[in-house]
N, C-alpha and C. Protein backbone atom coordinates (compact mmCIF):
# COMPACT_ATOMS: atom_id res chain seq x y z
N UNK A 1 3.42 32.91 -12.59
CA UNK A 1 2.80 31.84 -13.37
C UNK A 1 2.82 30.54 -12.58
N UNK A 2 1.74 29.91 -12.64
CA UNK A 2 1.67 28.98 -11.56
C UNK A 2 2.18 27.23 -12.48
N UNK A 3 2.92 26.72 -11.68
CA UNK A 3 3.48 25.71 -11.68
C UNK A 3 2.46 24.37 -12.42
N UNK A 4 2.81 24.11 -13.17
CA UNK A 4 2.14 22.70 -13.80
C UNK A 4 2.74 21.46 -14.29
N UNK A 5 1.45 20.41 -13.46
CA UNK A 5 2.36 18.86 -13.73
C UNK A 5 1.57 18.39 -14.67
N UNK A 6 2.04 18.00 -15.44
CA UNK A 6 0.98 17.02 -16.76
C UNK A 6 1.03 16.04 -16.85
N UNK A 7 0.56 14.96 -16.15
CA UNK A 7 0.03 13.31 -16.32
C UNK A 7 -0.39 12.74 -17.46
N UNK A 8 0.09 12.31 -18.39
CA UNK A 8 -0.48 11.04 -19.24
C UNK A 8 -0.17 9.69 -19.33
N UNK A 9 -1.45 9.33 -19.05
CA UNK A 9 -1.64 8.22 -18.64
C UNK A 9 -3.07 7.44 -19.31
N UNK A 10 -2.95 5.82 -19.03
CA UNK A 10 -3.52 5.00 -20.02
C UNK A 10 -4.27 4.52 -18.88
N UNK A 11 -5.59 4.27 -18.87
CA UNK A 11 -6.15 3.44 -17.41
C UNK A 11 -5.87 1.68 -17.96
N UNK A 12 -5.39 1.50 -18.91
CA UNK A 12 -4.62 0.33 -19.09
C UNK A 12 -3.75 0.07 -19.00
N UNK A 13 -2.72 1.09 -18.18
CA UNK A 13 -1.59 0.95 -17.83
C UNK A 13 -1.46 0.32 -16.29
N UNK A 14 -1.14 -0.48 -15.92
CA UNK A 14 -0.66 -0.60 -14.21
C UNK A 14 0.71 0.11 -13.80
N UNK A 15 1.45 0.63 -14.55
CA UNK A 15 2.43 1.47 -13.94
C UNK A 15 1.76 3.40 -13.78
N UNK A 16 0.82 2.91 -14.53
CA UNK A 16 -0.29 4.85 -14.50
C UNK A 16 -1.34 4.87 -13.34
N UNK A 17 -1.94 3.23 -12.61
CA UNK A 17 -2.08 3.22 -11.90
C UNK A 17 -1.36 3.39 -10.52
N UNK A 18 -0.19 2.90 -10.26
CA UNK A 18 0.76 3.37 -9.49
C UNK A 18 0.69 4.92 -9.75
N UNK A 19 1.16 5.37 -10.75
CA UNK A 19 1.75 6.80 -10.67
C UNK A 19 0.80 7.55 -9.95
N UNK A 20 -0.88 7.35 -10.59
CA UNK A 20 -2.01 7.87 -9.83
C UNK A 20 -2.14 7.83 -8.40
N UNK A 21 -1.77 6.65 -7.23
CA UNK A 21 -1.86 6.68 -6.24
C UNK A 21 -0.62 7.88 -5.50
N UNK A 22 0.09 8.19 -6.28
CA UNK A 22 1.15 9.18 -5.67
C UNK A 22 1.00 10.66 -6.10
N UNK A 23 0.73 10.48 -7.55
CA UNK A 23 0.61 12.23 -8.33
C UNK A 23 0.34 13.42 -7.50
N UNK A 24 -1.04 12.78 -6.95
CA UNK A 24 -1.57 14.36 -6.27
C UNK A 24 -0.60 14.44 -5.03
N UNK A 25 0.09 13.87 -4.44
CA UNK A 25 0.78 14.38 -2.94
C UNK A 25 1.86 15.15 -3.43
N UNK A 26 2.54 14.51 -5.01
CA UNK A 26 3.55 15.45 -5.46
C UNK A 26 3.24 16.54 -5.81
N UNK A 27 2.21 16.63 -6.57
CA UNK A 27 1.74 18.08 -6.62
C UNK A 27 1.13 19.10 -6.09
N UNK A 28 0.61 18.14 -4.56
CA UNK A 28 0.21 18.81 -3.30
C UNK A 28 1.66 19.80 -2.61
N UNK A 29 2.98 18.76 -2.55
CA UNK A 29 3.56 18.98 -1.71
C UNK A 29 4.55 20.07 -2.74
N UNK A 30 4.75 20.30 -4.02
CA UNK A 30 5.02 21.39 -4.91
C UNK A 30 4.14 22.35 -4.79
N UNK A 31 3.39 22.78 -4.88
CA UNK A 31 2.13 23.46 -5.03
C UNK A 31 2.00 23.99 -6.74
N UNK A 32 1.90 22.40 -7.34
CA UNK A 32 1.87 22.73 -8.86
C UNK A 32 0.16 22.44 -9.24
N UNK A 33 0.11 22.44 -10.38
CA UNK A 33 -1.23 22.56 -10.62
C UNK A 33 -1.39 20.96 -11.02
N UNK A 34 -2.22 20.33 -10.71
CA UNK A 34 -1.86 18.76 -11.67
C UNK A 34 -3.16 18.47 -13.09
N UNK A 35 -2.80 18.18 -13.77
CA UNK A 35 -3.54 17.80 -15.26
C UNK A 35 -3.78 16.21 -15.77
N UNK A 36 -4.76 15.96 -15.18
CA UNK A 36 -4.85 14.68 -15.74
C UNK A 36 -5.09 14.56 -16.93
N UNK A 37 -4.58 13.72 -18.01
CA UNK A 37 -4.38 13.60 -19.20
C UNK A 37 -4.32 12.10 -20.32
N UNK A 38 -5.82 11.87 -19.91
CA UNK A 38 -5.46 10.48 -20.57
C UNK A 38 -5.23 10.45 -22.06
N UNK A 39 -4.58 9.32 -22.66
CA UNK A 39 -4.48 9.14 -23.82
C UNK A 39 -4.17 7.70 -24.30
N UNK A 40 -3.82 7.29 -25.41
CA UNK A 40 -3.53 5.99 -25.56
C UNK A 40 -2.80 5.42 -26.13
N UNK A 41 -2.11 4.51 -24.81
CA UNK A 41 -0.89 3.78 -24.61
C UNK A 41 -0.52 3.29 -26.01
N UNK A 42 -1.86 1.95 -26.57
CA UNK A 42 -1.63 0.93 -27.67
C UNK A 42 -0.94 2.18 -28.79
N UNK A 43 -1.31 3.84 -29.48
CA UNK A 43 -1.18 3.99 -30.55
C UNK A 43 0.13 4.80 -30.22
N UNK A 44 0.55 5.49 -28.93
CA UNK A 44 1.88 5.42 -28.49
C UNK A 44 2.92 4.33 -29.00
N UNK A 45 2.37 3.26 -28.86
CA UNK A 45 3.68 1.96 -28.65
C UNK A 45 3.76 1.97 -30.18
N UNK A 46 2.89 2.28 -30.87
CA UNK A 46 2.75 1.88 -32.34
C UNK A 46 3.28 2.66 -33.49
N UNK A 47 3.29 4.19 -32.45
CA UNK A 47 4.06 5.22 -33.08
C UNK A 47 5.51 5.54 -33.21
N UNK A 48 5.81 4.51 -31.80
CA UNK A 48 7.21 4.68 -31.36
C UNK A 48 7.83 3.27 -31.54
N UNK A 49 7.25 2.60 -31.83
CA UNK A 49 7.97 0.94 -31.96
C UNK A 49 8.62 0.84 -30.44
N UNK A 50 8.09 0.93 -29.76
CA UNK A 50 7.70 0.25 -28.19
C UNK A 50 6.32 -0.71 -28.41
N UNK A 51 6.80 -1.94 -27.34
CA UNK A 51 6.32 -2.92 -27.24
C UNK A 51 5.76 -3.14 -25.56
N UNK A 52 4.95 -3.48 -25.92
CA UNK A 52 4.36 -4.18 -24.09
C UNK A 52 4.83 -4.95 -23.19
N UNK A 53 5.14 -4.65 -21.78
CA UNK A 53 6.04 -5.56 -21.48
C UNK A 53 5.47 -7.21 -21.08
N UNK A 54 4.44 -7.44 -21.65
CA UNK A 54 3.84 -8.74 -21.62
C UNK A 54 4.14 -9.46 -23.59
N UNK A 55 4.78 -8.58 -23.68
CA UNK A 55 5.12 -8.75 -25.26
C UNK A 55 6.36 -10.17 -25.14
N UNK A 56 6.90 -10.24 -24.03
CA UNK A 56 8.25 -10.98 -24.24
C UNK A 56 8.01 -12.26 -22.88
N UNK A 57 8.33 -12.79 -23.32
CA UNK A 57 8.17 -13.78 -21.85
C UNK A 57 8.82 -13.71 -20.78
N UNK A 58 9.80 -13.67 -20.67
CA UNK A 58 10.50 -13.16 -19.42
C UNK A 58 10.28 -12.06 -18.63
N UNK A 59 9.99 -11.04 -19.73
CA UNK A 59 9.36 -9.47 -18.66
C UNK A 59 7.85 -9.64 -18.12
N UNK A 60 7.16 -10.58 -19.00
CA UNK A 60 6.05 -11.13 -18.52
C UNK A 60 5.82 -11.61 -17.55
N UNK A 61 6.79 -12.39 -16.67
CA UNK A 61 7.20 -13.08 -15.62
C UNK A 61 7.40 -11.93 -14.47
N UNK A 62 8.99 -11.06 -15.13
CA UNK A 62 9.13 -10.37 -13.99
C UNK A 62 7.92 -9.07 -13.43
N UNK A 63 6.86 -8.93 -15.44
CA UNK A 63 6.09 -7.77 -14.03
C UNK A 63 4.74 -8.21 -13.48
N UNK A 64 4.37 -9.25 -13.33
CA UNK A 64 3.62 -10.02 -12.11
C UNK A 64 4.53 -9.92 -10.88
N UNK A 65 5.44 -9.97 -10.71
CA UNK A 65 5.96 -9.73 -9.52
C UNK A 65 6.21 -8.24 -9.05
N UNK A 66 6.19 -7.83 -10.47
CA UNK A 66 7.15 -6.31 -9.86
C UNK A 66 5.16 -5.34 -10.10
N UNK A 67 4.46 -5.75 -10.55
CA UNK A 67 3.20 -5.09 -10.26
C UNK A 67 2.66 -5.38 -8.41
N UNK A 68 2.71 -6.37 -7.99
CA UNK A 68 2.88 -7.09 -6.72
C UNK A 68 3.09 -6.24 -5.82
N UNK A 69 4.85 -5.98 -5.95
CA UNK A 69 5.52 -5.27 -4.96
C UNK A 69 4.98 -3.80 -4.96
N UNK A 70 4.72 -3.49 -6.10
CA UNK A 70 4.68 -2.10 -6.09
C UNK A 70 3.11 -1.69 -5.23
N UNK A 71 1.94 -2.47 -5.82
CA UNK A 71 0.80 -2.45 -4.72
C UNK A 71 1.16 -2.80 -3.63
N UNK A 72 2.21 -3.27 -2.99
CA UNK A 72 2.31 -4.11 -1.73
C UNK A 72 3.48 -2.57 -0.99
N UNK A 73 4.26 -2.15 -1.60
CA UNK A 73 4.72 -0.70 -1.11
C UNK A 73 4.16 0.44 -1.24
N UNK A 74 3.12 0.86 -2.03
CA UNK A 74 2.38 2.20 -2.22
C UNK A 74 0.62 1.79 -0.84
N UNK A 75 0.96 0.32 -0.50
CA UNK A 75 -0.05 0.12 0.36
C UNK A 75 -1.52 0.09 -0.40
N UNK A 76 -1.66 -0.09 -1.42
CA UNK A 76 -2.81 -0.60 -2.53
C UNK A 76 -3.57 -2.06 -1.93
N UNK A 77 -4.80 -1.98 -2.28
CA UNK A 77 -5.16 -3.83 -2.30
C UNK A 77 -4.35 -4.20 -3.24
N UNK A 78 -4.46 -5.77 -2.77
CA UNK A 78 -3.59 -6.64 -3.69
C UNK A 78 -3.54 -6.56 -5.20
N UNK A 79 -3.03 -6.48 -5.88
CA UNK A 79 -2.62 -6.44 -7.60
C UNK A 79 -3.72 -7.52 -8.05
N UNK A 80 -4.50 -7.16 -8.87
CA UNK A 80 -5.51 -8.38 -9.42
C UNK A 80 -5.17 -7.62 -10.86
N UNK A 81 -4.55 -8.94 -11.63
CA UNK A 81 -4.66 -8.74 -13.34
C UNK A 81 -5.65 -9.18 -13.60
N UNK A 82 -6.15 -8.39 -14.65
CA UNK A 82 -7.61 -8.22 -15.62
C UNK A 82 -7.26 -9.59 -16.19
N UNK A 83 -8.56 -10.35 -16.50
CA UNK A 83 -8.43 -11.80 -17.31
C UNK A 83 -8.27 -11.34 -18.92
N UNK A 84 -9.08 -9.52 -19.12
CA UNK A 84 -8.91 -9.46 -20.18
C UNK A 84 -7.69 -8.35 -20.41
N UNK A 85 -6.56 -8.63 -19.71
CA UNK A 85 -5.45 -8.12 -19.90
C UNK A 85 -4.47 -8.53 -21.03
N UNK A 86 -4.20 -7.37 -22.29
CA UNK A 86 -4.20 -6.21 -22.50
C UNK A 86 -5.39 -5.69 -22.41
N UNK A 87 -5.61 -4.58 -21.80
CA UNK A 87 -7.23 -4.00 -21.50
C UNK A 87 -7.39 -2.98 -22.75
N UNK A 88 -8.55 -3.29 -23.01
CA UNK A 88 -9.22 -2.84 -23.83
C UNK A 88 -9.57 -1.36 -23.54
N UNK A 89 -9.08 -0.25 -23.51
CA UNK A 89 -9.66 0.76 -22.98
C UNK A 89 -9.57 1.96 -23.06
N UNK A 90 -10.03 2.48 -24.59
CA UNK A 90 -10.76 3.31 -25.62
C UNK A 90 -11.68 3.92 -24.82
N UNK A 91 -12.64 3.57 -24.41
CA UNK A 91 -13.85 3.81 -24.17
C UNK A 91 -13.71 4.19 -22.52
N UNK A 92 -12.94 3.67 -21.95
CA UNK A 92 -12.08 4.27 -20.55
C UNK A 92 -11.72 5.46 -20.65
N UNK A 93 -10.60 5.68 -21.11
CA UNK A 93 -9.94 7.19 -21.70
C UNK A 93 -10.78 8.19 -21.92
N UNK A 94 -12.10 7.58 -23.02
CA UNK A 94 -12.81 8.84 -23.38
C UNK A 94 -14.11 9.18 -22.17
N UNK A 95 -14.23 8.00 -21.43
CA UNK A 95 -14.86 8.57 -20.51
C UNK A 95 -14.06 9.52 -19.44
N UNK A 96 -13.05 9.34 -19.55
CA UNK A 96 -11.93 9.83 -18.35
C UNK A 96 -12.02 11.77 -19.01
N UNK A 97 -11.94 11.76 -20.07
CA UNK A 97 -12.35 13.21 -20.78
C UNK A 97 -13.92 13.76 -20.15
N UNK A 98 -14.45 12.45 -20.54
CA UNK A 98 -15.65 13.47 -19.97
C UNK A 98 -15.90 13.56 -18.46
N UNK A 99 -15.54 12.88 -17.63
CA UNK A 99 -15.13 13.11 -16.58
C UNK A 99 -14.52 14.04 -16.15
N UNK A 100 -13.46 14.84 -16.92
CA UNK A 100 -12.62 16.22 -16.35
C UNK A 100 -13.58 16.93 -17.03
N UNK A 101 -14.47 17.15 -17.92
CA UNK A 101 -15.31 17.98 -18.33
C UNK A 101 -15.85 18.74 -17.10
N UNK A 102 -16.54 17.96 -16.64
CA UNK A 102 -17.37 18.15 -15.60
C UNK A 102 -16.43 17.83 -13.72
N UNK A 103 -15.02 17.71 -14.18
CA UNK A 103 -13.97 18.30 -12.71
C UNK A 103 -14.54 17.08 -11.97
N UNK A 104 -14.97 15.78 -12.39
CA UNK A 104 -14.99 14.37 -11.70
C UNK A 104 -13.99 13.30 -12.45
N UNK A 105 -12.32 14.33 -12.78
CA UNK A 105 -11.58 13.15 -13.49
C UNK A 105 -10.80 12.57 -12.29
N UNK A 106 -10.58 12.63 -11.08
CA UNK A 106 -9.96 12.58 -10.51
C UNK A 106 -10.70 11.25 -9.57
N UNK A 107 -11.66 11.25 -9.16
CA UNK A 107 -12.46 10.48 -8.94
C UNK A 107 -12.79 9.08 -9.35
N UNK A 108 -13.03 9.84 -11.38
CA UNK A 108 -13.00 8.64 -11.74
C UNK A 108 -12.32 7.75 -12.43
N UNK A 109 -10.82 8.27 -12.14
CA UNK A 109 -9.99 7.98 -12.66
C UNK A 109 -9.19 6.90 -11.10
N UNK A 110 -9.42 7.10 -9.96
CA UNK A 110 -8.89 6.32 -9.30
C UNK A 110 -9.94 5.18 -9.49
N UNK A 111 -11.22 5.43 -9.30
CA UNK A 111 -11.84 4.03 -9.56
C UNK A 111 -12.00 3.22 -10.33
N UNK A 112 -11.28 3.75 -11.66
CA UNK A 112 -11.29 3.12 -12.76
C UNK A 112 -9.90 2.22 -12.09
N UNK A 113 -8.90 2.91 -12.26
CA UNK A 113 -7.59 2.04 -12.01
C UNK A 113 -8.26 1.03 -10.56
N UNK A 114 -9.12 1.03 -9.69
CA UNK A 114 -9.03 0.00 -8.88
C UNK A 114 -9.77 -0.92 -9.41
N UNK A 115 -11.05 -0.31 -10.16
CA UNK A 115 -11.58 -1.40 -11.10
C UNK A 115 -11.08 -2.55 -11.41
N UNK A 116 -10.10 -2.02 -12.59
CA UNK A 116 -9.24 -2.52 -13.34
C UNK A 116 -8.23 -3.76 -12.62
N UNK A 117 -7.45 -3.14 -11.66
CA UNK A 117 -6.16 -3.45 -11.01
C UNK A 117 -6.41 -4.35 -9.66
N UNK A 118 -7.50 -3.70 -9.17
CA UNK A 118 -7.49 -4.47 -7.50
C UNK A 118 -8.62 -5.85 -7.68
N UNK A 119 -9.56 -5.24 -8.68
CA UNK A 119 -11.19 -5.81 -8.59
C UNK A 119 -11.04 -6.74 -10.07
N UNK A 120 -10.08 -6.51 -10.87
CA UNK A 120 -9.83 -7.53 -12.28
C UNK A 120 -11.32 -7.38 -13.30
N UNK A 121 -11.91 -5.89 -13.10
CA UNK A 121 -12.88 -5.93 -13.81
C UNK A 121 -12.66 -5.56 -15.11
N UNK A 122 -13.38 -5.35 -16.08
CA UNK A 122 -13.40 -5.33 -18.00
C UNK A 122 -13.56 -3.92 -18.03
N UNK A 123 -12.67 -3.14 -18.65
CA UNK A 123 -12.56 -1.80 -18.73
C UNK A 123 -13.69 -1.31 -19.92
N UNK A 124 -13.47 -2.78 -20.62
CA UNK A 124 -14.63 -2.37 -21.98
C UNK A 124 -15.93 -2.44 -22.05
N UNK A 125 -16.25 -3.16 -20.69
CA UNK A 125 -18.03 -3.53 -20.53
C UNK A 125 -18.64 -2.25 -20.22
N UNK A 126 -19.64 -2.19 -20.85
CA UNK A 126 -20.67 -0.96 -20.70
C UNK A 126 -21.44 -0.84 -19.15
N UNK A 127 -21.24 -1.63 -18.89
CA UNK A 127 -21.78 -2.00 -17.23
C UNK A 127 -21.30 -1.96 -15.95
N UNK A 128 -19.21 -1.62 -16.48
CA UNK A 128 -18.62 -1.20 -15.48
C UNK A 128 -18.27 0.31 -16.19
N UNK A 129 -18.47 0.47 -17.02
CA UNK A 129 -18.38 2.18 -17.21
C UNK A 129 -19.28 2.62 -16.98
N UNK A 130 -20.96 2.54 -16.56
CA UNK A 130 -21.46 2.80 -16.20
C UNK A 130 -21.66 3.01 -14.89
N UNK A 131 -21.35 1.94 -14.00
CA UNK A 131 -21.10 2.15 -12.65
C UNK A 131 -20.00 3.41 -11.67
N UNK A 132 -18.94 2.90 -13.31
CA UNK A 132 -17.83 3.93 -12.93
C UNK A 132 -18.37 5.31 -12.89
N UNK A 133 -19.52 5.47 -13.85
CA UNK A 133 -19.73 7.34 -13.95
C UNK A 133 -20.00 7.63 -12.85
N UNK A 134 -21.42 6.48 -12.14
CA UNK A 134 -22.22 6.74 -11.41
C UNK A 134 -21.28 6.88 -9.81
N UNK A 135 -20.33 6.38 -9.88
CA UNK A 135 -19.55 6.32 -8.74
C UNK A 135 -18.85 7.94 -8.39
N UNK A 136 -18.06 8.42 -9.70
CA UNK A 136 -17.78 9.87 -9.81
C UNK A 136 -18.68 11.00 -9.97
N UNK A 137 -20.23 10.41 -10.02
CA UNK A 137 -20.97 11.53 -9.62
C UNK A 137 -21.54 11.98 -11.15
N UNK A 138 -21.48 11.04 -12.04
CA UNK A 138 -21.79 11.73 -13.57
C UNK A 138 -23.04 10.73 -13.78
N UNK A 139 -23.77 11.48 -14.81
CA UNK A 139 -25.03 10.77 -14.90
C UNK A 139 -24.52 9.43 -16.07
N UNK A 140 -24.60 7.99 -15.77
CA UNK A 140 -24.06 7.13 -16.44
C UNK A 140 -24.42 7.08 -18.02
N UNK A 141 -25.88 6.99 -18.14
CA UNK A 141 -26.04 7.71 -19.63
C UNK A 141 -25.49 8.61 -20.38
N UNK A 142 -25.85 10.16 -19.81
CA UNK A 142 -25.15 10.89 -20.25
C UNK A 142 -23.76 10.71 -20.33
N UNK A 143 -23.48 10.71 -19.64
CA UNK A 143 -21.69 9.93 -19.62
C UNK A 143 -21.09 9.30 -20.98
N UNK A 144 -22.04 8.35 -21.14
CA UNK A 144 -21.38 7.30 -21.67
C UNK A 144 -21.58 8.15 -23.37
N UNK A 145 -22.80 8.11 -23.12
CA UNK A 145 -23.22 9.17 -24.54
C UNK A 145 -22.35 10.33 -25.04
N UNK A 146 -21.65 11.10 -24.35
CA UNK A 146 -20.72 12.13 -24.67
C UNK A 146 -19.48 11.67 -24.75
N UNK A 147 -18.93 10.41 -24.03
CA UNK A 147 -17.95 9.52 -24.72
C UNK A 147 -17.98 8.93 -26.33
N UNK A 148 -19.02 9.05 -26.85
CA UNK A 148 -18.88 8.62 -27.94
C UNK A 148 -18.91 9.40 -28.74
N UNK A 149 -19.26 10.92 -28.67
CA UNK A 149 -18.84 12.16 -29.64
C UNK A 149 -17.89 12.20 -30.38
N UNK A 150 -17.82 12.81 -31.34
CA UNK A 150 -16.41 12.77 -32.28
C UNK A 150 -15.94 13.97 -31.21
N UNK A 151 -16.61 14.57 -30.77
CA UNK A 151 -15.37 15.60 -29.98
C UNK A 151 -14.60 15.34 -28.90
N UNK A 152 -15.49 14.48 -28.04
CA UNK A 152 -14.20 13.56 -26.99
C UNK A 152 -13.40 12.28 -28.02
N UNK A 153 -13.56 12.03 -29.17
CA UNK A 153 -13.06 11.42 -29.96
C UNK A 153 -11.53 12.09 -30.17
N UNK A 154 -12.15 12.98 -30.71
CA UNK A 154 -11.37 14.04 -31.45
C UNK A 154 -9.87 14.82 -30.00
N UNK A 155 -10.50 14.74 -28.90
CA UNK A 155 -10.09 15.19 -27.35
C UNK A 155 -9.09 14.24 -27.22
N UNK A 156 -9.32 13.09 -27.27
CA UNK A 156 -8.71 11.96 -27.08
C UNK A 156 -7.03 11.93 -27.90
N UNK A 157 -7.38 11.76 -29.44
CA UNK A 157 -6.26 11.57 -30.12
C UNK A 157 -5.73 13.07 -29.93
N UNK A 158 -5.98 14.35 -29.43
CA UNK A 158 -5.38 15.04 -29.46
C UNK A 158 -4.42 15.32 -28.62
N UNK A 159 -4.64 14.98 -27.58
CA UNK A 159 -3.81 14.21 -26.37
C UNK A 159 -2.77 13.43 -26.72
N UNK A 160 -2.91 12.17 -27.39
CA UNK A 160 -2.10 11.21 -27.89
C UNK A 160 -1.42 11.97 -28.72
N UNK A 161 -1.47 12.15 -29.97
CA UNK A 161 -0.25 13.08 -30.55
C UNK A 161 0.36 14.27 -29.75
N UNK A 162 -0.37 15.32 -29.09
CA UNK A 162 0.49 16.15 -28.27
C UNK A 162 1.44 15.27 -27.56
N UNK A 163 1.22 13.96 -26.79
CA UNK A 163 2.59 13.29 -26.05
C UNK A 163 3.52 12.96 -26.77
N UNK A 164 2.97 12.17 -28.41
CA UNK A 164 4.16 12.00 -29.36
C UNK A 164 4.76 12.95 -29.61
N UNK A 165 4.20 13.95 -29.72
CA UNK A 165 4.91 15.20 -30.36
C UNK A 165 6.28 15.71 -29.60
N UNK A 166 5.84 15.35 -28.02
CA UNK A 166 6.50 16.08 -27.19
C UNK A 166 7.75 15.09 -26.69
N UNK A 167 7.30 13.58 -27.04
CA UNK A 167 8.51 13.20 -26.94
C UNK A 167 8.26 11.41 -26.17
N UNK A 168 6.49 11.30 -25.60
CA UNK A 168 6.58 9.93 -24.92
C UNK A 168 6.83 9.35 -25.85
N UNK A 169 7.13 7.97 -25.05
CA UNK A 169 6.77 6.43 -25.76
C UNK A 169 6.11 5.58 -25.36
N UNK A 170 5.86 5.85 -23.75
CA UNK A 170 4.66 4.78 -23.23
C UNK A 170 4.35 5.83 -22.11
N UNK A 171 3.85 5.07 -21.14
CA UNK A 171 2.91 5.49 -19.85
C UNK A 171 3.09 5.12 -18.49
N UNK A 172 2.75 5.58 -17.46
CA UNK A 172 2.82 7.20 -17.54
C UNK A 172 3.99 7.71 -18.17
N UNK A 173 3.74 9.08 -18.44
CA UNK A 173 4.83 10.23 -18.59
C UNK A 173 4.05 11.67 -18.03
N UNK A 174 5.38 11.99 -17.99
CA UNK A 174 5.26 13.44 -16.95
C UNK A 174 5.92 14.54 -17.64
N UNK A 175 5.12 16.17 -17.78
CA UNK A 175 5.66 16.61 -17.70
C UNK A 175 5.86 17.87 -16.70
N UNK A 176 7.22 18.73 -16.74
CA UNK A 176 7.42 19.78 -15.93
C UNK A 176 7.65 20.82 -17.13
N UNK A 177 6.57 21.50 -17.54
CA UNK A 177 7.24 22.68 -19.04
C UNK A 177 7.42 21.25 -20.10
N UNK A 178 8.49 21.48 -20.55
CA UNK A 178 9.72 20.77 -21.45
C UNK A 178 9.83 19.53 -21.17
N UNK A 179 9.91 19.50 -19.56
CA UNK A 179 10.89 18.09 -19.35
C UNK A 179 10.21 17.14 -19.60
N UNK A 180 10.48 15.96 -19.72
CA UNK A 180 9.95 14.53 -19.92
C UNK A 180 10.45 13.89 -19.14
N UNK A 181 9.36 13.29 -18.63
CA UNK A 181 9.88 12.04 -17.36
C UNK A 181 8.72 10.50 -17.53
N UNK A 182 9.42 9.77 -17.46
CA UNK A 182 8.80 8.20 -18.00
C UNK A 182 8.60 7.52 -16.61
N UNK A 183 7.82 6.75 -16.21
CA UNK A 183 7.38 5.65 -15.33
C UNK A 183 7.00 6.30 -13.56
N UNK A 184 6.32 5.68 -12.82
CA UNK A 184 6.18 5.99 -11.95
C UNK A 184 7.31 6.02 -10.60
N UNK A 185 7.94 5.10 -10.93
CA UNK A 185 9.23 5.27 -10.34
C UNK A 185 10.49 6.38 -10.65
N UNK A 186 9.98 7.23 -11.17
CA UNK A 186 10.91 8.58 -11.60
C UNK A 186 9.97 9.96 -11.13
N UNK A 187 8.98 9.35 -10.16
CA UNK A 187 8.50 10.56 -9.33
C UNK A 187 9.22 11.49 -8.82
N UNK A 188 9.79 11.06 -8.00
CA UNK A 188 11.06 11.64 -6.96
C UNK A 188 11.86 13.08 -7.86
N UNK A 189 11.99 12.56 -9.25
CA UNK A 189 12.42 13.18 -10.09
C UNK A 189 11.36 14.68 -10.81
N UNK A 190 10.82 14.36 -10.69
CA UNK A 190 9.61 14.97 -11.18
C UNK A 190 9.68 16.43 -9.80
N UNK A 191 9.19 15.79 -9.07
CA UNK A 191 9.49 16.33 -7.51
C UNK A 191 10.24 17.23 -7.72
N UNK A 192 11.43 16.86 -7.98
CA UNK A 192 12.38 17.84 -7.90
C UNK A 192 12.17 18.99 -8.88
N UNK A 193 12.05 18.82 -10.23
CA UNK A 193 11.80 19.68 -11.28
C UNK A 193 11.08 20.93 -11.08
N UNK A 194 10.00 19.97 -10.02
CA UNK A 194 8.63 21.22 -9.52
C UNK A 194 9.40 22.02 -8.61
N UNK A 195 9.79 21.19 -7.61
CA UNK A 195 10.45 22.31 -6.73
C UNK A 195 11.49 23.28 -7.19
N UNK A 196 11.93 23.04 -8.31
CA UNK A 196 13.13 23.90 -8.58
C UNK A 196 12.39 25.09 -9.60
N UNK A 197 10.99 24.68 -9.61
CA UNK A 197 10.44 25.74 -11.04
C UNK A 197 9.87 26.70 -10.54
């Protein structure tokens, strides 16, 4: 039975962006299967009484710096926060579904996070999700149009409760089987799980 990593992740997350620039080498260098898995962060935090870390002023402070370092060690362009940060991005996610529909989630799931993260663009404008399809190779209409189905609707929250169910509270999280693993900095960890499975 072949080995599987399960990613969920928020393209409004900047720590899911990190995790994304590393995922596939871990699961390259395991030889696990990897699952991208978006879902959403906001009804996570809401389920679990977790809060944002722009929620408090002081962590607000420290993760402008610590988003910084982390593009500045994974070798990323520079960290650009969205002006409309908390990002809006419903309509991200469900394109990110229809994107693995058609085996272009991977694609457009890094360009979304550089969108977002490097370029400080609006996750919610119809004009950068459109670009985004067209970038991963999906027809932007169609795209956008099958994002709004109740069945990538429906795709979406099903995702989100399977992570509650299983145990997240925010984003990324990882799993190996069972295990649960939180933030991108608990890769290493993850790593190991695979290799030992």
């Amino acid at each position: 039975m072949a080995k599987t990593l399960e990613f969920f992740f928020d393209y409004a997350s900047p720590y899911s962006y990190f995790a994304s620039a590393q995922v596939e080498a871990v699961a390259h260098r395991t030889g696990a299967e990897l699952r991208w898995r978006p879902f959403l962060l906001g009804a996570v935090f809401k389920a679990t009484g977790n809060v944002p870390p722009i929620s408090t002023a002081n962590k607000a402070a420290w993760l402008i710096r610590d988003v910084q370092a982390w593009a500045n060690h994974l070798g990323l362009p520079p960290f650009r926060m969205p002006e409309s940060f908390p990002i809006n991005s419903l309509k991200a996610n469900r394109l990110g579904l229809v994107a693995a529909e058609q085996g272009r989630i991977v694609p457009f799931s890094h360009a979304a996070f550089r969108a977002a993260f490097a370029d400080g663009k609006d996750l919610n404008d119809p004009q950068v999700l459109a670009e985004l399809a067209r970038g991963a190779e999906l027809s932007p209409e169609q795209a956008l149009a099958k994002s709004e189905t109740q069945e990538i609707k429906d795709a979406l929250r099903r995702n989100t409760d399977e992570a509650l169910e299983r145990g997240a509270f925010g984003a990324p999280t990882f799993f190996v089987g069972d295990e649960l693993f939180f933030g991108n900095d608990r890769l290493m960890f993850v790593e190991s799980a695979l290799s030992r499975a």
